[in-house]
PDB file of N, CA and C in Angstrom:
ATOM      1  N   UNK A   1      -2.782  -5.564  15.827  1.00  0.00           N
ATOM      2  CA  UNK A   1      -3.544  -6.003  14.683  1.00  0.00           C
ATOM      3  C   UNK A   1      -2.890  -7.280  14.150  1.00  0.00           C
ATOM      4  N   UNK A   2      -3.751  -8.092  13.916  1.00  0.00           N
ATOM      5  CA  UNK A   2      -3.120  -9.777  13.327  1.00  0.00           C
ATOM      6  C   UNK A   2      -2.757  -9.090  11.701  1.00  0.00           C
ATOM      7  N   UNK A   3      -2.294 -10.733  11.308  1.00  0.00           N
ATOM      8  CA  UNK A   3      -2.160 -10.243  10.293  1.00  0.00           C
ATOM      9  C   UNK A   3      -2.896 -10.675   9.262  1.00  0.00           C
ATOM     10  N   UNK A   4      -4.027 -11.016   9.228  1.00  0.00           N
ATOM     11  CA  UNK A   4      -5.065 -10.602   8.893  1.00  0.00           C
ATOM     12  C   UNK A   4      -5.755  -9.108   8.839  1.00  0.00           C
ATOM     13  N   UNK A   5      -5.559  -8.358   9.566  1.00  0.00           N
ATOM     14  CA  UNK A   5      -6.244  -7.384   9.826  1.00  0.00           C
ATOM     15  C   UNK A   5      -5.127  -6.280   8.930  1.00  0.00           C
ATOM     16  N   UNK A   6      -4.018  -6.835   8.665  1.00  0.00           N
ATOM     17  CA  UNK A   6      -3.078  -5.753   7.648  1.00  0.00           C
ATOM     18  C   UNK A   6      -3.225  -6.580   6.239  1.00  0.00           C
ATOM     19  N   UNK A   7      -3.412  -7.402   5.978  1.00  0.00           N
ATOM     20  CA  UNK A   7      -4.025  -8.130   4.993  1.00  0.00           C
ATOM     21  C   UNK A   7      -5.029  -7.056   4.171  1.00  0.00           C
ATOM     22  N   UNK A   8      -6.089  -7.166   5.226  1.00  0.00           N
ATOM     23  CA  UNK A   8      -7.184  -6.906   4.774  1.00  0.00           C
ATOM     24  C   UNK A   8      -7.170  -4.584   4.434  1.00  0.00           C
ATOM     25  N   UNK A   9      -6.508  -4.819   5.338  1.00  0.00           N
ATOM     26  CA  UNK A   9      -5.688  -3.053   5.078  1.00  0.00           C
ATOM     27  C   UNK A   9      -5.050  -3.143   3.951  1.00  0.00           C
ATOM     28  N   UNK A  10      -4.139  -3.528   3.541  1.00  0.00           N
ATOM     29  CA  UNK A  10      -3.302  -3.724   2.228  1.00  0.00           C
ATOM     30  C   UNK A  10      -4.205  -3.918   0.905  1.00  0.00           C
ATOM     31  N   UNK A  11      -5.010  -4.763   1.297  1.00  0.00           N
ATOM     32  CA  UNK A  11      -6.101  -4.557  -0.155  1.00  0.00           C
ATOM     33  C   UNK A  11      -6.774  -3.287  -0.024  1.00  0.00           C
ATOM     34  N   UNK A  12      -7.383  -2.506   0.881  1.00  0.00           N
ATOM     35  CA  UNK A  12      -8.149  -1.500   0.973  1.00  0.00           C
ATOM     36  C   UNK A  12      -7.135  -0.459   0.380  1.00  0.00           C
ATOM     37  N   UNK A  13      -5.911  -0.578   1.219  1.00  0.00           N
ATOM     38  CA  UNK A  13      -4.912   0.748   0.876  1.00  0.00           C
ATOM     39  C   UNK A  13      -4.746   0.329  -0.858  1.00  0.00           C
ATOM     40  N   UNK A  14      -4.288  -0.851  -1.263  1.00  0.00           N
ATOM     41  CA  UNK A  14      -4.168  -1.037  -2.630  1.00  0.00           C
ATOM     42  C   UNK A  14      -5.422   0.148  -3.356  1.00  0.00           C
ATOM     43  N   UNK A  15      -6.588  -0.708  -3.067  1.00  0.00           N
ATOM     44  CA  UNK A  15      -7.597  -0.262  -4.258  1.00  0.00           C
ATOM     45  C   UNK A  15      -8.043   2.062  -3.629  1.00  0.00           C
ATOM     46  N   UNK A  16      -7.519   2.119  -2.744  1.00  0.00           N
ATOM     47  CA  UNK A  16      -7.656   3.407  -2.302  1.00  0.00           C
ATOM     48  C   UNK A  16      -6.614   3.698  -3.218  1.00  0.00           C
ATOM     49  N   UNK A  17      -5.155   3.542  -3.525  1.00  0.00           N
ATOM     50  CA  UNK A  17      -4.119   3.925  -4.071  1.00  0.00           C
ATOM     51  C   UNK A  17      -4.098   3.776  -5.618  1.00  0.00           C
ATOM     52  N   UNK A  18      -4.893   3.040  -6.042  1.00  0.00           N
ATOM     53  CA  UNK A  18      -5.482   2.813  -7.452  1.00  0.00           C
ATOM     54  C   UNK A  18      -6.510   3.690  -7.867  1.00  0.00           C
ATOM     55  N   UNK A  19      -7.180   4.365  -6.720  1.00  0.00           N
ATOM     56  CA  UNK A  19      -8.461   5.211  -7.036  1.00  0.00           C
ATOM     57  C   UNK A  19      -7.585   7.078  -7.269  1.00  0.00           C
ATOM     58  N   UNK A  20      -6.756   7.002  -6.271  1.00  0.00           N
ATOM     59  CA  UNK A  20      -5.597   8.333  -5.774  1.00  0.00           C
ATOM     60  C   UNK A  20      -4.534   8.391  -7.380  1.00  0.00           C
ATOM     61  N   UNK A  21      -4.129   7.403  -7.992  1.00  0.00           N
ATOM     62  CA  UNK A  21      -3.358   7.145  -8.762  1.00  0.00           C
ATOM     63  C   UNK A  21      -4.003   6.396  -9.787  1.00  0.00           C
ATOM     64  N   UNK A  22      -5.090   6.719 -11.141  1.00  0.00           N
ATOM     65  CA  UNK A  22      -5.461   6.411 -12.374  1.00  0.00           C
ATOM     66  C   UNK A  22      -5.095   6.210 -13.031  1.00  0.00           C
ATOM     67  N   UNK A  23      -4.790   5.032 -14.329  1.00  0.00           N
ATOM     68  CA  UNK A  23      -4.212   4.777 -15.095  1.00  0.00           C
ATOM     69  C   UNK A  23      -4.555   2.886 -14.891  1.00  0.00           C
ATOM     70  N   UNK A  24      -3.666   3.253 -15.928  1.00  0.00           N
ATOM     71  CA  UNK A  24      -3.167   1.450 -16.482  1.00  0.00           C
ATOM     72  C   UNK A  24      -2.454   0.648 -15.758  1.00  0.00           C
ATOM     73  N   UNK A  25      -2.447   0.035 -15.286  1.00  0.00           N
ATOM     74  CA  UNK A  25      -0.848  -0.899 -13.998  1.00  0.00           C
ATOM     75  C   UNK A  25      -0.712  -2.073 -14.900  1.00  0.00           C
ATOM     76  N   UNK A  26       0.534  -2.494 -14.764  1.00  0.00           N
ATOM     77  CA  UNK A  26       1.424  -3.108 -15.965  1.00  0.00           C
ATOM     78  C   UNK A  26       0.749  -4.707 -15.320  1.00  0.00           C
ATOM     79  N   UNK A  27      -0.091  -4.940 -14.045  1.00  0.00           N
ATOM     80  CA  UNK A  27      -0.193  -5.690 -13.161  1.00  0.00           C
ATOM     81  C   UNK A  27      -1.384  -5.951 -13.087  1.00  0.00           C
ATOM     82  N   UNK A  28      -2.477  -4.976 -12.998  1.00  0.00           N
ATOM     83  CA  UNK A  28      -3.896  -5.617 -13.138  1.00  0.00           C
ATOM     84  C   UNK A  28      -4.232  -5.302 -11.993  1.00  0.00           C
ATOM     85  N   UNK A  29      -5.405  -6.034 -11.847  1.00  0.00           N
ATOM     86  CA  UNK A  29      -5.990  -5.961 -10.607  1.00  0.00           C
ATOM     87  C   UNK A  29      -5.037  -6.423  -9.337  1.00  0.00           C
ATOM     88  N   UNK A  30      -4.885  -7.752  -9.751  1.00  0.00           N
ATOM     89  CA  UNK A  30      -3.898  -8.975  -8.394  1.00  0.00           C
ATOM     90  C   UNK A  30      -2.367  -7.927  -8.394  1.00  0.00           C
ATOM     91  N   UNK A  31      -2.184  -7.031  -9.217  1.00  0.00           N
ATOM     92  CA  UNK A  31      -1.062  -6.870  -9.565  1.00  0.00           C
ATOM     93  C   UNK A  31      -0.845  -6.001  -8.329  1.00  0.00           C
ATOM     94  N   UNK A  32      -2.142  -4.903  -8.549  1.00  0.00           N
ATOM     95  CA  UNK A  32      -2.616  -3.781  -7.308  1.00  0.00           C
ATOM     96  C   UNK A  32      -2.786  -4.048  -6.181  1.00  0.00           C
ATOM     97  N   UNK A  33      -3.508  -5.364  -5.883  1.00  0.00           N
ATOM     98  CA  UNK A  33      -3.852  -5.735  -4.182  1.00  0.00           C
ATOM     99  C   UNK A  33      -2.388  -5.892  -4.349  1.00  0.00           C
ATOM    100  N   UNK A  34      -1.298  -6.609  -4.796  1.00  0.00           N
ATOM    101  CA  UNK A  34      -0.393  -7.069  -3.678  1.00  0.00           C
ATOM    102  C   UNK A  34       0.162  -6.251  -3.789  1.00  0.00           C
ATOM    103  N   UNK A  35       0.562  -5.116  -4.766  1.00  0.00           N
ATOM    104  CA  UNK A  35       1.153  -3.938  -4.045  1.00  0.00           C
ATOM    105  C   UNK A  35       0.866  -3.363  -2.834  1.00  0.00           C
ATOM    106  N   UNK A  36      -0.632  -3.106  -3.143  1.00  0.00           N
ATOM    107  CA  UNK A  36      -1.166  -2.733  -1.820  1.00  0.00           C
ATOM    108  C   UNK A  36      -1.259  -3.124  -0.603  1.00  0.00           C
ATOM    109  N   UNK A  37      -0.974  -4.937  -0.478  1.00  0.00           N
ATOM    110  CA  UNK A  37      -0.521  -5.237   0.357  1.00  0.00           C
ATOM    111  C   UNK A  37       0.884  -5.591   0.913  1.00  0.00           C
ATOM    112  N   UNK A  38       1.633  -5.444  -0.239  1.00  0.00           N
ATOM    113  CA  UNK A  38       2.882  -4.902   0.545  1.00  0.00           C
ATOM    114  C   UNK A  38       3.533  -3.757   0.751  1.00  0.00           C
ATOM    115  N   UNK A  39       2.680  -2.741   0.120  1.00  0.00           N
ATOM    116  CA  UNK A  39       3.014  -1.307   0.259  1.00  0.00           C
ATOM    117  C   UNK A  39       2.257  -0.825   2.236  1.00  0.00           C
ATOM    118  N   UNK A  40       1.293  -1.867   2.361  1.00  0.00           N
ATOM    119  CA  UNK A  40       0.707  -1.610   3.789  1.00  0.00           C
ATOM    120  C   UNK A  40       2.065  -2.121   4.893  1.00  0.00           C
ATOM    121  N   UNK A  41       2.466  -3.348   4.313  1.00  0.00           N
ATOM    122  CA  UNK A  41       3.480  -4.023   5.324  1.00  0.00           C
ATOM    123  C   UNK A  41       4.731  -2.683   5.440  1.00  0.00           C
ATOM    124  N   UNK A  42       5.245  -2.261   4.200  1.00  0.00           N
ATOM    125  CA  UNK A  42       6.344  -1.388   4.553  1.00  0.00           C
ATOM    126  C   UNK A  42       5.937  -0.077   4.665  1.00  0.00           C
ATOM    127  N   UNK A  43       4.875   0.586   4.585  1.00  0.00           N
ATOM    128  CA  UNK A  43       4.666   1.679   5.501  1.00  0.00           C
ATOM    129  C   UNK A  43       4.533   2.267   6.781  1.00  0.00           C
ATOM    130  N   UNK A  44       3.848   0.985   7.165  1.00  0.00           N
ATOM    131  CA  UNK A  44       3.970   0.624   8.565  1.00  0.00           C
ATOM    132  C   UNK A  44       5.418   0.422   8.979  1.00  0.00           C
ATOM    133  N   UNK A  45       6.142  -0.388   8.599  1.00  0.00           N
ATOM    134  CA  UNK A  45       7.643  -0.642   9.368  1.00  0.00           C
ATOM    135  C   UNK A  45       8.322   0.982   8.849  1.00  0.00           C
ATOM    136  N   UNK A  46       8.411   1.941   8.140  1.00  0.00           N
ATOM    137  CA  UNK A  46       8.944   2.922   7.581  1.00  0.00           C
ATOM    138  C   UNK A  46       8.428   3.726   9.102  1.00  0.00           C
ATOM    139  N   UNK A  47       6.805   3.707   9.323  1.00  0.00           N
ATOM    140  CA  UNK A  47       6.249   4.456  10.099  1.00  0.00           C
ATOM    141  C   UNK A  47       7.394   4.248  11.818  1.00  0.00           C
ATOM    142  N   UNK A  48       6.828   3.423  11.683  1.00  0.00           N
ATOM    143  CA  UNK A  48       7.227   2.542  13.319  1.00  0.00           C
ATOM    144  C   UNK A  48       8.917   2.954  13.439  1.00  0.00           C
ATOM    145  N   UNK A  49       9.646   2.520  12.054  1.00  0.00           N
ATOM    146  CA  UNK A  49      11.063   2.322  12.375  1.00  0.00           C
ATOM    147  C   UNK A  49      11.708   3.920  12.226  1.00  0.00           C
ATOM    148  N   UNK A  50      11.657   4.427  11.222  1.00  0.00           N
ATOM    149  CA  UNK A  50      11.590   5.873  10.669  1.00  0.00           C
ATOM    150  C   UNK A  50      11.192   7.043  11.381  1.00  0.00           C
ATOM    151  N   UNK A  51       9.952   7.211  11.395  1.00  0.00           N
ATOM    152  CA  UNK A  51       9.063   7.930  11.871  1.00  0.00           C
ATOM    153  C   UNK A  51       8.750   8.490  13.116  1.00  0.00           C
ATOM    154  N   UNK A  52       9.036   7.486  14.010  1.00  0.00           N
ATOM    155  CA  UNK A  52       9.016   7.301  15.541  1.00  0.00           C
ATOM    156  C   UNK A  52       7.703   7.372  16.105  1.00  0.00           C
ATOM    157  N   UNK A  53       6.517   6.607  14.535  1.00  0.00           N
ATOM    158  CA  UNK A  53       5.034   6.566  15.509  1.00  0.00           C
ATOM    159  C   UNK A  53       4.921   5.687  15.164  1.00  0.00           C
ATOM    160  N   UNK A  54       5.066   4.715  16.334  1.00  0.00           N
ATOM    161  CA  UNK A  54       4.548   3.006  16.518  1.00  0.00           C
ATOM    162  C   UNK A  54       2.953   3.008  15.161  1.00  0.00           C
ATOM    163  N   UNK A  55       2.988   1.974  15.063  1.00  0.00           N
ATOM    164  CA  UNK A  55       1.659   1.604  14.413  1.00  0.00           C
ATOM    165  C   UNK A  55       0.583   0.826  15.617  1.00  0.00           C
ATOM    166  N   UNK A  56      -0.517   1.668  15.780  1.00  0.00           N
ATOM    167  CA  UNK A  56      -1.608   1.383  16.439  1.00  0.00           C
ATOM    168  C   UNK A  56      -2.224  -0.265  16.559  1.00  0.00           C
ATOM    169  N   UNK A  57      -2.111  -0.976  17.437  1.00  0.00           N
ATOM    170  CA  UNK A  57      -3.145  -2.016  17.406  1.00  0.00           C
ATOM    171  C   UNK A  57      -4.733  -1.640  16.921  1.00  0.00           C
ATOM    172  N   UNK A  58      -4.862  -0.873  16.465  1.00  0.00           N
ATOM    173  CA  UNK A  58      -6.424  -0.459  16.467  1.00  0.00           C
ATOM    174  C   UNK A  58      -6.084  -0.219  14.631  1.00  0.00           C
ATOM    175  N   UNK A  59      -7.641  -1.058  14.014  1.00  0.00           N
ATOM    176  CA  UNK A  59      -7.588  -0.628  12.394  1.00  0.00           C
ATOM    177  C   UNK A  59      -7.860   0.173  11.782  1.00  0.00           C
ATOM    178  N   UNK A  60      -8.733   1.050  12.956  1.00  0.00           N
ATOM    179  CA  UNK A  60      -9.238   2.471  12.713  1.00  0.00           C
ATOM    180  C   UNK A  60      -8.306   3.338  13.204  1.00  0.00           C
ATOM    181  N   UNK A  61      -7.233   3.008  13.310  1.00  0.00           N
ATOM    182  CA  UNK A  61      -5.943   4.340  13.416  1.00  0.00           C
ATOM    183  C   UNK A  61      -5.862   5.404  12.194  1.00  0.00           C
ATOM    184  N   UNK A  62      -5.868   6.272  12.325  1.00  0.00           N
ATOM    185  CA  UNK A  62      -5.599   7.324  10.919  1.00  0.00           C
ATOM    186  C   UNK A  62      -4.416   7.721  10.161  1.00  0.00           C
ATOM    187  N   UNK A  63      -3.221   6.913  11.637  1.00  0.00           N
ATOM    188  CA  UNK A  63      -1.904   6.951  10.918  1.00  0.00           C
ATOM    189  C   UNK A  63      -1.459   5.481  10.441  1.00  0.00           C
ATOM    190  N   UNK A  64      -2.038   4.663  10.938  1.00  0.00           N
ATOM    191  CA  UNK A  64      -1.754   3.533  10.205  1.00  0.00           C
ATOM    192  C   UNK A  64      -2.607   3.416   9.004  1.00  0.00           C
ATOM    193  N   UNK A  65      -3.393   3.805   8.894  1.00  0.00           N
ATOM    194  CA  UNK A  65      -4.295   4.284   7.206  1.00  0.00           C
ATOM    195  C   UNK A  65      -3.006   5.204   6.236  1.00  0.00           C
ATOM    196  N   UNK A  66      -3.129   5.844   7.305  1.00  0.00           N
ATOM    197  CA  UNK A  66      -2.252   7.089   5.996  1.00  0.00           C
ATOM    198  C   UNK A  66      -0.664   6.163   6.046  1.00  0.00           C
ATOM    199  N   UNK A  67      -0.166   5.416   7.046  1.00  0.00           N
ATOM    200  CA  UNK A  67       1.609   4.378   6.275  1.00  0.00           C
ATOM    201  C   UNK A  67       0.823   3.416   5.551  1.00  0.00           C
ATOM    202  N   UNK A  68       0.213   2.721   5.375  1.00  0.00           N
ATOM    203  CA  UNK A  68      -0.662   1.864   4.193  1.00  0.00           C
ATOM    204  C   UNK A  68      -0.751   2.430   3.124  1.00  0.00           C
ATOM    205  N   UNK A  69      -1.624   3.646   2.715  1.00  0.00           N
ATOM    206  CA  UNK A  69      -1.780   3.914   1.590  1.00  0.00           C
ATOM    207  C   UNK A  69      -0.219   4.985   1.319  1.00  0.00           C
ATOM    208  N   UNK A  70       0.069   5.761   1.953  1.00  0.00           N
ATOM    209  CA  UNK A  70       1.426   5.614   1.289  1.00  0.00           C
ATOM    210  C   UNK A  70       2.282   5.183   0.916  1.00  0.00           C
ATOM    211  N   UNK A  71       2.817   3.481   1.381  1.00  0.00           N
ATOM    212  CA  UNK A  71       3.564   2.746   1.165  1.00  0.00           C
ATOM    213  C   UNK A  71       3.134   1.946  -0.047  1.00  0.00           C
ATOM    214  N   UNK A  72       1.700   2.196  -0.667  1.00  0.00           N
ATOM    215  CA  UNK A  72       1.147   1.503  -1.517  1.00  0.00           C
ATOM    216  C   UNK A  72       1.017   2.393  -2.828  1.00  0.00           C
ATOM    217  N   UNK A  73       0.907   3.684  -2.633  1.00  0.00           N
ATOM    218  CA  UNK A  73       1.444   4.757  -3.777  1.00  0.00           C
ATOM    219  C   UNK A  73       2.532   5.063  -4.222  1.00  0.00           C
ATOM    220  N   UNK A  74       3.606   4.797  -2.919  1.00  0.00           N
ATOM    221  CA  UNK A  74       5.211   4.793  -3.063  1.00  0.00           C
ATOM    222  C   UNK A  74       5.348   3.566  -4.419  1.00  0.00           C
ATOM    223  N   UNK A  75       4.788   2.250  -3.653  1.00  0.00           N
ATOM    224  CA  UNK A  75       5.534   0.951  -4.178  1.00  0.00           C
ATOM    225  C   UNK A  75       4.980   1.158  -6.142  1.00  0.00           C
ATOM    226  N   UNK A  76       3.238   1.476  -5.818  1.00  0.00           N
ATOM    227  CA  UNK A  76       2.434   1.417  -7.005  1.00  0.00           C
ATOM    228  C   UNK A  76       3.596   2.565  -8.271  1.00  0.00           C
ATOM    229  N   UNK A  77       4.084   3.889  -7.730  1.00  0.00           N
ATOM    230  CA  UNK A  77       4.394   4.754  -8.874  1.00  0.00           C
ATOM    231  C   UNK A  77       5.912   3.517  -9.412  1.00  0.00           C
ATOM    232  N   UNK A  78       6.750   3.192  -8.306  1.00  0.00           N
ATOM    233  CA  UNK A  78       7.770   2.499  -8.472  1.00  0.00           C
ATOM    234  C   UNK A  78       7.758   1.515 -10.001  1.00  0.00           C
ATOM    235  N   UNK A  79       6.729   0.605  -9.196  1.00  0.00           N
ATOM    236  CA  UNK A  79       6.249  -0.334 -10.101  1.00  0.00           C
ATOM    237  C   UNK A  79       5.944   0.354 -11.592  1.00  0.00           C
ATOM    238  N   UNK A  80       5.290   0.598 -11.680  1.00  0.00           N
ATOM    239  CA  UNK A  80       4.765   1.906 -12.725  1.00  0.00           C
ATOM    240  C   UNK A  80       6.170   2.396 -13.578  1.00  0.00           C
ATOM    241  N   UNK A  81       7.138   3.100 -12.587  1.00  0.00           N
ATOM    242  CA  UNK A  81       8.147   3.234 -13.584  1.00  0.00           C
ATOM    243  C   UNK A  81       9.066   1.917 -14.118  1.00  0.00           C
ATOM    244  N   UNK A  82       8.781   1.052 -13.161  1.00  0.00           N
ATOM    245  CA  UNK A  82       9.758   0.002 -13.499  1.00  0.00           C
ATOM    246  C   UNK A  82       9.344  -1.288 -15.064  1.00  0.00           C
ATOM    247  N   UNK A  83       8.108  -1.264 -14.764  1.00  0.00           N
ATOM    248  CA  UNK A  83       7.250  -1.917 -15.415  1.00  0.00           C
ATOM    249  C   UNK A  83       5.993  -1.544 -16.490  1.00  0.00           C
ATOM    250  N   UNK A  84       6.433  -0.164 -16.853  1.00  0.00           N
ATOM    251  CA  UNK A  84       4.906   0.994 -16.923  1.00  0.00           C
ATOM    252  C   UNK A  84       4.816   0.460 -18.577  1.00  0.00           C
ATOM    253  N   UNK A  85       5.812  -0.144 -19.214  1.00  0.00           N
ATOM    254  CA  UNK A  85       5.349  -0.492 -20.799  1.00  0.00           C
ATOM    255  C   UNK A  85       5.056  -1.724 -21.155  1.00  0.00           C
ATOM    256  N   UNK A  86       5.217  -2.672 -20.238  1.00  0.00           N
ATOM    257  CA  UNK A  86       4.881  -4.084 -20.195  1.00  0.00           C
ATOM    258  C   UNK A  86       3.067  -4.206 -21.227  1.00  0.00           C
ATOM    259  N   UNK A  87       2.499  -3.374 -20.677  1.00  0.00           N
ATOM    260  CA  UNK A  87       1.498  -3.768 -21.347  1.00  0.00           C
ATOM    261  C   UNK A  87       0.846  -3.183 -22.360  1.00  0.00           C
ATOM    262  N   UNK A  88       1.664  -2.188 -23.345  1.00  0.00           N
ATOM    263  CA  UNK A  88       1.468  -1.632 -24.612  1.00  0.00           C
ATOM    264  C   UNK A  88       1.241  -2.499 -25.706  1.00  0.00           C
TER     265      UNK A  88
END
């Protein structure tokens, strides 16, 4: 998969991980895609390096869906605690 094609995963996993996880983000919308897109980049390497299941060339993989949106719920709660009063 280019990287484009995890790009475009990283926003999906973002706004999937925003739908899984409700509330306020100290970040916004832009705040969420790029979590989500860097929560896609390190789920995948967690998967691959960790895990011992390569990440699929294919975008319709179900385990490279599920290291995306986990790496994007991981990063999103993080953020959340790190940043969760910024916008009171």
């Amino acid at each position: 998969m280019s990287i484009i094609g995890w790009i475009i995963l990283g926003l999906l996993a973002g706004a999937i991980a925003k739908v899984l996880l409700p509330g306020r983000d100290p970040g916004g919308f832009i705040g969420t895609t790029v979590i989500g897109v860097a929560g896609a980049f390190i789920g995948g390497w967690i998967s691959a390096r960790w895990l011992d299941h390569p990440i699929s060339k294919h975008f319709y993989d179900g385990a490279t869906w599920a290291a995306a949106i986990g790496g994007s719920l991981v990063l999103l709660i993080l953020y959340r605690i790190l940043f969760g009063n910024s916008r009171d």
